[in-house]
C-alpha atoms as a PDB file:
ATOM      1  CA  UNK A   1       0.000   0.000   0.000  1.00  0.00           C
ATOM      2  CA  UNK A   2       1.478   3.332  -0.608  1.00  0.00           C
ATOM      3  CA  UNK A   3       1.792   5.862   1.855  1.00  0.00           C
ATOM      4  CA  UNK A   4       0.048   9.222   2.605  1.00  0.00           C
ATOM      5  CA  UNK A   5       2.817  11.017   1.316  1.00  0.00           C
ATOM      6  CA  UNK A   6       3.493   9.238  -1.374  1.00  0.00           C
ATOM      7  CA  UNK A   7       0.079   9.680  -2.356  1.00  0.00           C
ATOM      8  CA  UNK A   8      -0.138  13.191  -1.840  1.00  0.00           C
ATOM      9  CA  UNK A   9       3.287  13.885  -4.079  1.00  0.00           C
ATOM     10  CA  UNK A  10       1.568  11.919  -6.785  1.00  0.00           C
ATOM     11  CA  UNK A  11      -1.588  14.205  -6.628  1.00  0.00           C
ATOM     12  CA  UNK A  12       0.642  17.641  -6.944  1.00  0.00           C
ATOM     13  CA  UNK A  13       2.844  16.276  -9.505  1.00  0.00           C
ATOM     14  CA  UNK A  14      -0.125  15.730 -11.670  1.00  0.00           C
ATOM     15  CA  UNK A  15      -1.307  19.016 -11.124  1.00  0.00           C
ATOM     16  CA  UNK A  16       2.009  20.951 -11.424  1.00  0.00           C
ATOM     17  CA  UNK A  17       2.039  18.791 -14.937  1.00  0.00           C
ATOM     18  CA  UNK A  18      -1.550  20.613 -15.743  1.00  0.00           C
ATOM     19  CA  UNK A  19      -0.675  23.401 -14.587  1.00  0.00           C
ATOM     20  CA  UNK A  20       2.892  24.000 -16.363  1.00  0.00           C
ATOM     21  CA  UNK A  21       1.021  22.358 -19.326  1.00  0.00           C
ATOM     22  CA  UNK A  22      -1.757  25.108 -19.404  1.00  0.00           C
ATOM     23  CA  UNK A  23       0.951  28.352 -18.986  1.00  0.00           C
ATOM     24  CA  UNK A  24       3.052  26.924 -21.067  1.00  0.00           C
ATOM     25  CA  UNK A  25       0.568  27.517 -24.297  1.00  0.00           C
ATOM     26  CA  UNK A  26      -0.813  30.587 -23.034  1.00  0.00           C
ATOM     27  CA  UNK A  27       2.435  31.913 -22.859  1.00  0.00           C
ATOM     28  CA  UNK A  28       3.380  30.865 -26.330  1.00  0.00           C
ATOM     29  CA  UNK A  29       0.113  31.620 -27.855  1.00  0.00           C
ATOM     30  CA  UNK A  30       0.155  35.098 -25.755  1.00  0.00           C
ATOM     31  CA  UNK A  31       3.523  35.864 -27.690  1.00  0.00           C
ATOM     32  CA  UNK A  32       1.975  35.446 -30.883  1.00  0.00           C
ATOM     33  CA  UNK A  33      -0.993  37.721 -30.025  1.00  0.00           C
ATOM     34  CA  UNK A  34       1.079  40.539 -28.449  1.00  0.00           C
ATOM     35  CA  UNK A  35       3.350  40.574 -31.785  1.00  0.00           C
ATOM     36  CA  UNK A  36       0.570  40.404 -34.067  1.00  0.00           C
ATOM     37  CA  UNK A  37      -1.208  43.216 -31.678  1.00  0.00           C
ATOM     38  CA  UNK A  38       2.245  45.494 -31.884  1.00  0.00           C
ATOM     39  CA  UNK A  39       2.027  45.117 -35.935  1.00  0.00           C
ATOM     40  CA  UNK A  40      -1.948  45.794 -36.403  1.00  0.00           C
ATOM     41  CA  UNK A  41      -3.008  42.551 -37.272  1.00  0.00           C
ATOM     42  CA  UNK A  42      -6.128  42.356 -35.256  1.00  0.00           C
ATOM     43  CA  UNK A  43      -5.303  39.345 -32.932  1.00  0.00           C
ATOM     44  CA  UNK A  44      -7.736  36.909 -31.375  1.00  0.00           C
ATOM     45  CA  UNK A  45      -6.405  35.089 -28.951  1.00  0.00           C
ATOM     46  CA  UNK A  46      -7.951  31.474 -28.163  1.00  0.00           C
ATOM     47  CA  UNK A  47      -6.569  28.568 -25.824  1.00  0.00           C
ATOM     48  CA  UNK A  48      -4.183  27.318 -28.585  1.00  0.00           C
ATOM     49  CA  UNK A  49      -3.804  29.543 -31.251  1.00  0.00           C
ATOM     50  CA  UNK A  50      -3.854  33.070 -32.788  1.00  0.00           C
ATOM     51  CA  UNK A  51      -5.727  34.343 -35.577  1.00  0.00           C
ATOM     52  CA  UNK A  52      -5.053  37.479 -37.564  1.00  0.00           C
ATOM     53  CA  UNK A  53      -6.618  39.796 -39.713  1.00  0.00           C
ATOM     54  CA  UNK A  54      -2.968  39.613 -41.668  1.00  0.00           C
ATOM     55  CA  UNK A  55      -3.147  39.932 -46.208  1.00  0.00           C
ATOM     56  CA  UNK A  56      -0.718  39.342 -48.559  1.00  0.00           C
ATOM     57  CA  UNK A  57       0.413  43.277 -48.498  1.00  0.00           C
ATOM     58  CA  UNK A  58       2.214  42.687 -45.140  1.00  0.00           C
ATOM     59  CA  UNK A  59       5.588  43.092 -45.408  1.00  0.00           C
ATOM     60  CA  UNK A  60       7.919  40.553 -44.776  1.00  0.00           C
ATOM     61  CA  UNK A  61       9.301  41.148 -41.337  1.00  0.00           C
ATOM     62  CA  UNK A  62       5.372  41.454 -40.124  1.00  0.00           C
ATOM     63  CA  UNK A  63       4.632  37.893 -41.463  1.00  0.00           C
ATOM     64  CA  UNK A  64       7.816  36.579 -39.937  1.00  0.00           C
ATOM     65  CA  UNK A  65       7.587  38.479 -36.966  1.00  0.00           C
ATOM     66  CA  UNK A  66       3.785  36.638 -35.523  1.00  0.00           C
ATOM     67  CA  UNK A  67       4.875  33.625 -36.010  1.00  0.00           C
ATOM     68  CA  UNK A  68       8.189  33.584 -34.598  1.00  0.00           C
ATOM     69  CA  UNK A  69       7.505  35.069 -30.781  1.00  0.00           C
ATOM     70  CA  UNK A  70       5.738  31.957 -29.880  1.00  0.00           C
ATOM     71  CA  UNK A  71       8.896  29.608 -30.658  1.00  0.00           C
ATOM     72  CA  UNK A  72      11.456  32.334 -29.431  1.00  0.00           C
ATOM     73  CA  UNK A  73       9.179  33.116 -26.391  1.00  0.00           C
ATOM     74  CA  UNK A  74       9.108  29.266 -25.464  1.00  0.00           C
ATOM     75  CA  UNK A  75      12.990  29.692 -25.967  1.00  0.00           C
ATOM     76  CA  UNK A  76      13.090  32.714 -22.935  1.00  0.00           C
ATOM     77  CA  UNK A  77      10.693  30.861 -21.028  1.00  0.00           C
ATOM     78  CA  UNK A  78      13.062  27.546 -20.634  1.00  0.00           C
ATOM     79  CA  UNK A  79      16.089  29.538 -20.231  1.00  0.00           C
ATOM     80  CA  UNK A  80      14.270  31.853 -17.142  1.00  0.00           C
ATOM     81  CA  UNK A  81      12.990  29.044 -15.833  1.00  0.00           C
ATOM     82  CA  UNK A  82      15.921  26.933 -15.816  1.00  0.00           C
ATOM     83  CA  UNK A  83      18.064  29.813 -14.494  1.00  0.00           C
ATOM     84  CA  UNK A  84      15.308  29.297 -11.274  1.00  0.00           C
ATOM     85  CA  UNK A  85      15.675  26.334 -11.302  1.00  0.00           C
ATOM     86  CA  UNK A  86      19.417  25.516 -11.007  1.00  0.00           C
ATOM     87  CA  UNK A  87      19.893  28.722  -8.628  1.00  0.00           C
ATOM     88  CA  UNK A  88      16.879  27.742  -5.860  1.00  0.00           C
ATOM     89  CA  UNK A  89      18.683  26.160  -3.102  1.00  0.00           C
ATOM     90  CA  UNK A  90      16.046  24.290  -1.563  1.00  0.00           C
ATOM     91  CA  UNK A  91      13.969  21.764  -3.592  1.00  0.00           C
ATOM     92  CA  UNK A  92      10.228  22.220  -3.553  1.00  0.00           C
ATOM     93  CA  UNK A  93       6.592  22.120  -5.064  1.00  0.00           C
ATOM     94  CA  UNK A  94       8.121  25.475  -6.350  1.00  0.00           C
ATOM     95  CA  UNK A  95      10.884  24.015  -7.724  1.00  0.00           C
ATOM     96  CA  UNK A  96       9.138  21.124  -9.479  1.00  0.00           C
ATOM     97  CA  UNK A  97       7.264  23.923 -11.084  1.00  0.00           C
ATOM     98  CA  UNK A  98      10.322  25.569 -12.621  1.00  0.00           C
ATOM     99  CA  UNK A  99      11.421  22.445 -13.747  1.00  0.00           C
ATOM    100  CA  UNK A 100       8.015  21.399 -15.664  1.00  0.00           C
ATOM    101  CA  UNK A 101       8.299  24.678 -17.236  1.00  0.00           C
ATOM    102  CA  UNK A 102      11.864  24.342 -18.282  1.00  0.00           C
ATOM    103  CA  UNK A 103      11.098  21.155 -19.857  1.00  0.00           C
ATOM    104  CA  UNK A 104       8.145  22.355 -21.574  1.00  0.00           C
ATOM    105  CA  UNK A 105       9.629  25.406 -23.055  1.00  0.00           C
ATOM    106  CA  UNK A 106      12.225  23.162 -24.560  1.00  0.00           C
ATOM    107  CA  UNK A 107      10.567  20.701 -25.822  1.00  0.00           C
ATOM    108  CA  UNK A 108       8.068  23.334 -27.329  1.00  0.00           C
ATOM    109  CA  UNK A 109      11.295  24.909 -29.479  1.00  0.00           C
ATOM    110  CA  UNK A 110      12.468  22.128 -30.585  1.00  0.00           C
ATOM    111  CA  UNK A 111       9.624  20.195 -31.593  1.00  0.00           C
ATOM    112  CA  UNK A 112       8.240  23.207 -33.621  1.00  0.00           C
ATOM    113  CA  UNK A 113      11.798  22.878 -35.208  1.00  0.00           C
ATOM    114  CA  UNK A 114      11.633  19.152 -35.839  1.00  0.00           C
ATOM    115  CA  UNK A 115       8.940  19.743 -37.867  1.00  0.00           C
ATOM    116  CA  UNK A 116       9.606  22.652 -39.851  1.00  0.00           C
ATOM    117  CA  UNK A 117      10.136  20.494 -43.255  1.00  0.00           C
ATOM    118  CA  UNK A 118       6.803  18.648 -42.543  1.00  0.00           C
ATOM    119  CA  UNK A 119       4.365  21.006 -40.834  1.00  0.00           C
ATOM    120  CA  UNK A 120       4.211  24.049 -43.400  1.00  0.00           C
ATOM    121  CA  UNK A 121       1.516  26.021 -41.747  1.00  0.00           C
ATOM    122  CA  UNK A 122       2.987  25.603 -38.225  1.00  0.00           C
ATOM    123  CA  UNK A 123       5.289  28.504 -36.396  1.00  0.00           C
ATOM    124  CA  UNK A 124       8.544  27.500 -37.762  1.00  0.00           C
ATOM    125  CA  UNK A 125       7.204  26.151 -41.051  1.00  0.00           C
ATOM    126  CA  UNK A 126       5.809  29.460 -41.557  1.00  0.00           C
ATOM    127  CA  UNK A 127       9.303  31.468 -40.921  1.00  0.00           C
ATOM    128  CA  UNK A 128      11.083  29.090 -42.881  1.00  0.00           C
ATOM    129  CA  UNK A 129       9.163  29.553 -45.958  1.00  0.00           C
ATOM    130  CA  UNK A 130       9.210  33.311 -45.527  1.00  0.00           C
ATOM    131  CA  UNK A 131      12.990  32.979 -45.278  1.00  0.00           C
ATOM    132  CA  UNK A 132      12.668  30.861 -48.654  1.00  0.00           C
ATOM    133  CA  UNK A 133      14.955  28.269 -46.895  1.00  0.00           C
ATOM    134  CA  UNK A 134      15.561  25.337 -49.511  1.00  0.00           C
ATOM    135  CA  UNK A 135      14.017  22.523 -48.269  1.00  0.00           C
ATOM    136  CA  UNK A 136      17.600  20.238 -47.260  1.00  0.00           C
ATOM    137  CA  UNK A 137      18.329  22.767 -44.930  1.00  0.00           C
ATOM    138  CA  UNK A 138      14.721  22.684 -43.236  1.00  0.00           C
ATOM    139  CA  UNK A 139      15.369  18.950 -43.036  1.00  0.00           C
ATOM    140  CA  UNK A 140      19.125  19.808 -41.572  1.00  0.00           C
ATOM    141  CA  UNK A 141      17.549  21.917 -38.802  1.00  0.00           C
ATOM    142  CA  UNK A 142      14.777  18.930 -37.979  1.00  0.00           C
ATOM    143  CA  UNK A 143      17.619  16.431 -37.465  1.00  0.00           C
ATOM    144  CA  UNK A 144      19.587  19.030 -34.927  1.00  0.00           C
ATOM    145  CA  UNK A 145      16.632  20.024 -33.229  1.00  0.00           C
ATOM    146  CA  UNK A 146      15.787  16.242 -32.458  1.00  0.00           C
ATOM    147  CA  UNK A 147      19.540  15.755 -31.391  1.00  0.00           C
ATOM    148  CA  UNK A 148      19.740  18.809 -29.704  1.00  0.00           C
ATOM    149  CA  UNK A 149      16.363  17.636 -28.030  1.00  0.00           C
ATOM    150  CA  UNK A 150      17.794  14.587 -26.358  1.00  0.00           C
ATOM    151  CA  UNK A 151      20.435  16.160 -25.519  1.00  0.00           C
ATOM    152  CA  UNK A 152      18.855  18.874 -23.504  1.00  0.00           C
ATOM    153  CA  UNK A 153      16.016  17.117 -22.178  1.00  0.00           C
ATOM    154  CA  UNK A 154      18.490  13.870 -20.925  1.00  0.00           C
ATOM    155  CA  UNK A 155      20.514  16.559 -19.364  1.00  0.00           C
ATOM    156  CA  UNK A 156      17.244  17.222 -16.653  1.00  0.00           C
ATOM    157  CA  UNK A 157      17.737  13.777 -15.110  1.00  0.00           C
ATOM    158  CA  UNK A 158      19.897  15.133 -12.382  1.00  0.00           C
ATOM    159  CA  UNK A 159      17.331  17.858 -11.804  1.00  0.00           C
ATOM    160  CA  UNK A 160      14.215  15.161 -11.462  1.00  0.00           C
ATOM    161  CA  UNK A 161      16.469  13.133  -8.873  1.00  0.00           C
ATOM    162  CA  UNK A 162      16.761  16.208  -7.193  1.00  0.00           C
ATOM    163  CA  UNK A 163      13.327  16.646  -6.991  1.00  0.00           C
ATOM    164  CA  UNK A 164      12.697  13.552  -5.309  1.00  0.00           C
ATOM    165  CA  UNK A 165      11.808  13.067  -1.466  1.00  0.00           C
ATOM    166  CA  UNK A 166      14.623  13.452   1.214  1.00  0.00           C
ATOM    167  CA  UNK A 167      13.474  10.359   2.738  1.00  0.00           C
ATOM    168  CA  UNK A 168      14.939   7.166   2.211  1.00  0.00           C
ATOM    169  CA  UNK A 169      13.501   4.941   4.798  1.00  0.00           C
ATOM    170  CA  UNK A 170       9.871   4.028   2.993  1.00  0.00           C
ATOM    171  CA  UNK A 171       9.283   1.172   0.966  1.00  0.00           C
ATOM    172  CA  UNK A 172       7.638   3.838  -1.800  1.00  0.00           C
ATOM    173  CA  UNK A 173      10.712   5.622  -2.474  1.00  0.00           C
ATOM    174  CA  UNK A 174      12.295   2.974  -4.428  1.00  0.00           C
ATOM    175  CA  UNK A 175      13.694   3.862  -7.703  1.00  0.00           C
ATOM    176  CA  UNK A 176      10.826   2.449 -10.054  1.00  0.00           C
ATOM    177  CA  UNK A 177       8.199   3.921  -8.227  1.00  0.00           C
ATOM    178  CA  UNK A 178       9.591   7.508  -7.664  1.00  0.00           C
ATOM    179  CA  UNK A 179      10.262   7.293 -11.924  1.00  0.00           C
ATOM    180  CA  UNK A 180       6.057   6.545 -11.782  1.00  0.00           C
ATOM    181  CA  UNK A 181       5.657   9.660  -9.487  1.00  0.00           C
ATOM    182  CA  UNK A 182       7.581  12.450 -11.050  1.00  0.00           C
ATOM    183  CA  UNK A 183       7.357  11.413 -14.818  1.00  0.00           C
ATOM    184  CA  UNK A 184       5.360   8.337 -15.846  1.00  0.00           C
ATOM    185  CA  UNK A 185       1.944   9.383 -14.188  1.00  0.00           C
ATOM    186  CA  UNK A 186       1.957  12.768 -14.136  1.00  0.00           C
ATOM    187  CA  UNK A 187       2.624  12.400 -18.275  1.00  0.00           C
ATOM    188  CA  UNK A 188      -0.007   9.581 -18.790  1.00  0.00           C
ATOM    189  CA  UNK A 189      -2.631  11.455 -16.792  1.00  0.00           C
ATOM    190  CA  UNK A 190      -1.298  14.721 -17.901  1.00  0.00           C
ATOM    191  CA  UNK A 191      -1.406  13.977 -21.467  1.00  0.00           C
ATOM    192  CA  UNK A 192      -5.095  12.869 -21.304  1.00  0.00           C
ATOM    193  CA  UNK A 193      -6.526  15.816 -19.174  1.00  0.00           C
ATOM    194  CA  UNK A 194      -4.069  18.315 -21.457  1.00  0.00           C
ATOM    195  CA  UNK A 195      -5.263  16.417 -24.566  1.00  0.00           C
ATOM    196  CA  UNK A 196      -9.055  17.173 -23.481  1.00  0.00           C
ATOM    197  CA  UNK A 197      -8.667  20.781 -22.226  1.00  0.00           C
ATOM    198  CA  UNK A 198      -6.816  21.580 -26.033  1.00  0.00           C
ATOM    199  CA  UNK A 199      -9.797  20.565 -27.759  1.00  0.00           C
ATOM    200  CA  UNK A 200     -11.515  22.333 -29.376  1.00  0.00           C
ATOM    201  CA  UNK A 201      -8.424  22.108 -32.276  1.00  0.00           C
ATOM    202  CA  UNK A 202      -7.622  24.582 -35.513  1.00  0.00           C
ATOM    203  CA  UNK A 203      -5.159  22.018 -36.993  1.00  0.00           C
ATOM    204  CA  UNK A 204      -4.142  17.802 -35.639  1.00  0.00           C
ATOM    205  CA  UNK A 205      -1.179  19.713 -34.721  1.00  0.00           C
ATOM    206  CA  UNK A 206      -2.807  20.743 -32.409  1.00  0.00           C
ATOM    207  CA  UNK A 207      -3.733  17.610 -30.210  1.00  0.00           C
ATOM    208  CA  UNK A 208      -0.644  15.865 -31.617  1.00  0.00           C
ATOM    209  CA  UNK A 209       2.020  18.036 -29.489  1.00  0.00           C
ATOM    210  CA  UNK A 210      -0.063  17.836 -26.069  1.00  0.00           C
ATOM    211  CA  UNK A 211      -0.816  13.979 -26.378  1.00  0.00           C
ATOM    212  CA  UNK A 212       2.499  12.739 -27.659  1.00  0.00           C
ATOM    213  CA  UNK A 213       5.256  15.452 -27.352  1.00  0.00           C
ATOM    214  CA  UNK A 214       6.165  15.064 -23.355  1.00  0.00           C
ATOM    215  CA  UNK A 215       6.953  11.155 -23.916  1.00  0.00           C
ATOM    216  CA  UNK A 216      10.662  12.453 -24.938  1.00  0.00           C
ATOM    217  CA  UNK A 217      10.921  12.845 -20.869  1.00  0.00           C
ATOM    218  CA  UNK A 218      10.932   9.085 -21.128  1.00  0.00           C
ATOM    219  CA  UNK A 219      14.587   9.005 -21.940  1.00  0.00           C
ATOM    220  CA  UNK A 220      14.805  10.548 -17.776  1.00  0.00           C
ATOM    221  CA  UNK A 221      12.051   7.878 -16.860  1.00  0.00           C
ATOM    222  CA  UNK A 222      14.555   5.122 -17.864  1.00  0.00           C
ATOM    223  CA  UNK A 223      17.605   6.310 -16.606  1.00  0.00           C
ATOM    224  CA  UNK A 224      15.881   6.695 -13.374  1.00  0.00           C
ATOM    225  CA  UNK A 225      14.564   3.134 -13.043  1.00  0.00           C
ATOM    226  CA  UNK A 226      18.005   1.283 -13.809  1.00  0.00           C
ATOM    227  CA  UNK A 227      18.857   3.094 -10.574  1.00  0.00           C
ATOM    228  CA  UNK A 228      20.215   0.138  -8.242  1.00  0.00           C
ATOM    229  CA  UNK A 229      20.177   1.576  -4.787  1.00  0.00           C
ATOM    230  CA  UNK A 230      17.186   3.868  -3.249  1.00  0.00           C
ATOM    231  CA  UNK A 231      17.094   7.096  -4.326  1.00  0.00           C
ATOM    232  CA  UNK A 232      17.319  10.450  -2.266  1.00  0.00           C
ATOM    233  CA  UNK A 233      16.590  13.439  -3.578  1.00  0.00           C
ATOM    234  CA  UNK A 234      16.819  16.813  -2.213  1.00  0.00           C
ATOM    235  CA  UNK A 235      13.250  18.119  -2.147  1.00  0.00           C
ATOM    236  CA  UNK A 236      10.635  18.710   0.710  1.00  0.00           C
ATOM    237  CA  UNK A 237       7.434  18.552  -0.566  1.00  0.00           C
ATOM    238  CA  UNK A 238       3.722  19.459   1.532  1.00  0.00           C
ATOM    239  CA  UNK A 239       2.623  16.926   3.531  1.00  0.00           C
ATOM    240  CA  UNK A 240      -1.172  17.271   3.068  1.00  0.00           C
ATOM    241  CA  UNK A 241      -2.506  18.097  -0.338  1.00  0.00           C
ATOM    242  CA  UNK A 242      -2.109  21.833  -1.577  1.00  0.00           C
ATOM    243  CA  UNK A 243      -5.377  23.709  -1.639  1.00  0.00           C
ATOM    244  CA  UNK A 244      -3.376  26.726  -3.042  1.00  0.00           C
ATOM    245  CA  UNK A 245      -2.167  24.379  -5.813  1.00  0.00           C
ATOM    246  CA  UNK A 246      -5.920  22.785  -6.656  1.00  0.00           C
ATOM    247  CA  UNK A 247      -7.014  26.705  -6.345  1.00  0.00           C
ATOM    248  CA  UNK A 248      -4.699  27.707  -8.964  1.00  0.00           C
ATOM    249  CA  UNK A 249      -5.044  24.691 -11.384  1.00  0.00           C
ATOM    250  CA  UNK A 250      -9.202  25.425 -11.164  1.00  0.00           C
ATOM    251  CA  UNK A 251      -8.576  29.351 -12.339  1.00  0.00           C
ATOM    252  CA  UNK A 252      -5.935  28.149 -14.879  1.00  0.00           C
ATOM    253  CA  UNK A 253      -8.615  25.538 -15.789  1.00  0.00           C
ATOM    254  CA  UNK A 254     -11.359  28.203 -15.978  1.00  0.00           C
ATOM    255  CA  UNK A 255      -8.918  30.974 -18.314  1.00  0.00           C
ATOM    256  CA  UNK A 256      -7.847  28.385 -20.590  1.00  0.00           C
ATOM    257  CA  UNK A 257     -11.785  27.319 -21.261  1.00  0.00           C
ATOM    258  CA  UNK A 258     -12.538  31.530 -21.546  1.00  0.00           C
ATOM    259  CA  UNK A 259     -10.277  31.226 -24.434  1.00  0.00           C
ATOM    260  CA  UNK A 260     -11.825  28.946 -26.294  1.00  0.00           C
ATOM    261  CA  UNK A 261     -14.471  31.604 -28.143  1.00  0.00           C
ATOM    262  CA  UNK A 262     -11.381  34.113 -28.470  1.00  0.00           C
ATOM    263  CA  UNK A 263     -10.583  37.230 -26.709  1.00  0.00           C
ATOM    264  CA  UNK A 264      -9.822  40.402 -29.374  1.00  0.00           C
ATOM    265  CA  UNK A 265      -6.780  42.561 -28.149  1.00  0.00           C
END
């Protein structure tokens, strides 16, 4: 049977996935509506996407300029957040937050690069075929970005093992099971309930990147269940269940589901 605790860590990483999930694409999609705002294209902003008033007069640098802040803003947001991250001393709910929203700004760059020779219409497709790039060095930039990907993203292990418990002495915090709390359940439940909350969807896009895009934190899930010996993290974590956290997730919730008709800036 698994603890109270163990439990309740369960519960809030779930809903630090949601949450981190839901910012993350308001943030991005805010980027795009901000720009497109700044260079009088009439933006309406929804829960995950922009549309604009934009023709075919624009120039150049206004129809590059939309659809690049959402990529380069997902860029800032993993760099701040990682910068948090790596300078908090103590490990915490707080922490686990920064790190969710690390990972999710990364993984939103680079997968919008990976598939910049096979997505035209997304952000990067878009830029790239402003830009006129030939179409072997669209592919060149897919490969990197999926390289560069890994790379990144396998570089967070040491920051989920900090994130673990400080607490060696239960039976829960074995190896396996800690890899099930702070990446395998919050992404299988997160997925589902992020997967839901997108719809509804302008383009399969759309649905793709929240239902398949945060399995790349597998490659951490793995590397944390060949562990041998029990692991010990660095974190403290509440020992009852949040209320401040559900309170937040509910009004994130709420927002995200305001967007869905559009909001004119």
């Amino acid at each position: 049977m698994k603890s109270n605790a163990y439990n309740n860590l369960l519960i809030h990483s779930i809903l630090t996935y949601v949450l981190c999930f839901i910012l993350n694409t308001t943030i991005h999609e805010g980027a795009h509506a901000i720009v497109a705002k700044a260079t009088g294209l009439n933006p309406v902003l929804h829960h995950n996407y922009v549309s604009t008033s934009g023709n075919e007069s624009d120039p150049p640098i206004v129809k590059i300029m939309t659809p690049a802040a959402g990529p380069l803003m997902s860029l800032i947001q993993a760099i701040v957040f990682l910068v948090l991250l790596r300078t908090s001393s103590q490990k915490s709910l707080v922490t686990l937050f920064y790190l969710w929203m690390s990972v999710m700004g990364f993984i939103n760059i680079g997968g919008y690069l990976m598939l910049t020779p096979m997505v035209a219409y997304g952000d990067t497709g878009r830029v790239f075929a402003l830009l006129n790039t030939p179409e072997w060095l669209k592919w060149i930039i897919a490969v990197v970005a999926l390289l560069g990907s890994m790379k990144i993203i396998v570089n967070f292990t040491k920051d989920f093992e900090k994130q673990l418990p400080n607490k060696s002495s239960d039976e829960d915090y074995k190896p396996g099971r800690l890899a099930n709390l702070l990446i395998a359940y919050p992404v299988y439940v997160g997925c589902v309930l992020t997967t839901l909350i997108s719809l509804p969807v302008p383009t399969f896009i759309s649905i793709l990147y929240p239902a398949t895009s945060p399995f790349i934190t597998f490659m951490i899930y793995g590397r944390l269940r060949r562990k041998k010996d029990n692991l010990i993290g660095e974190a403290r974590y509440p020992e009852k269940i949040s209320l401040a956290l559900i309170a937040i997730v509910i009004v994130a919730l709420v927002f995200t589901r305001f967007l869905v008709k559009g909001v004119t800036l």
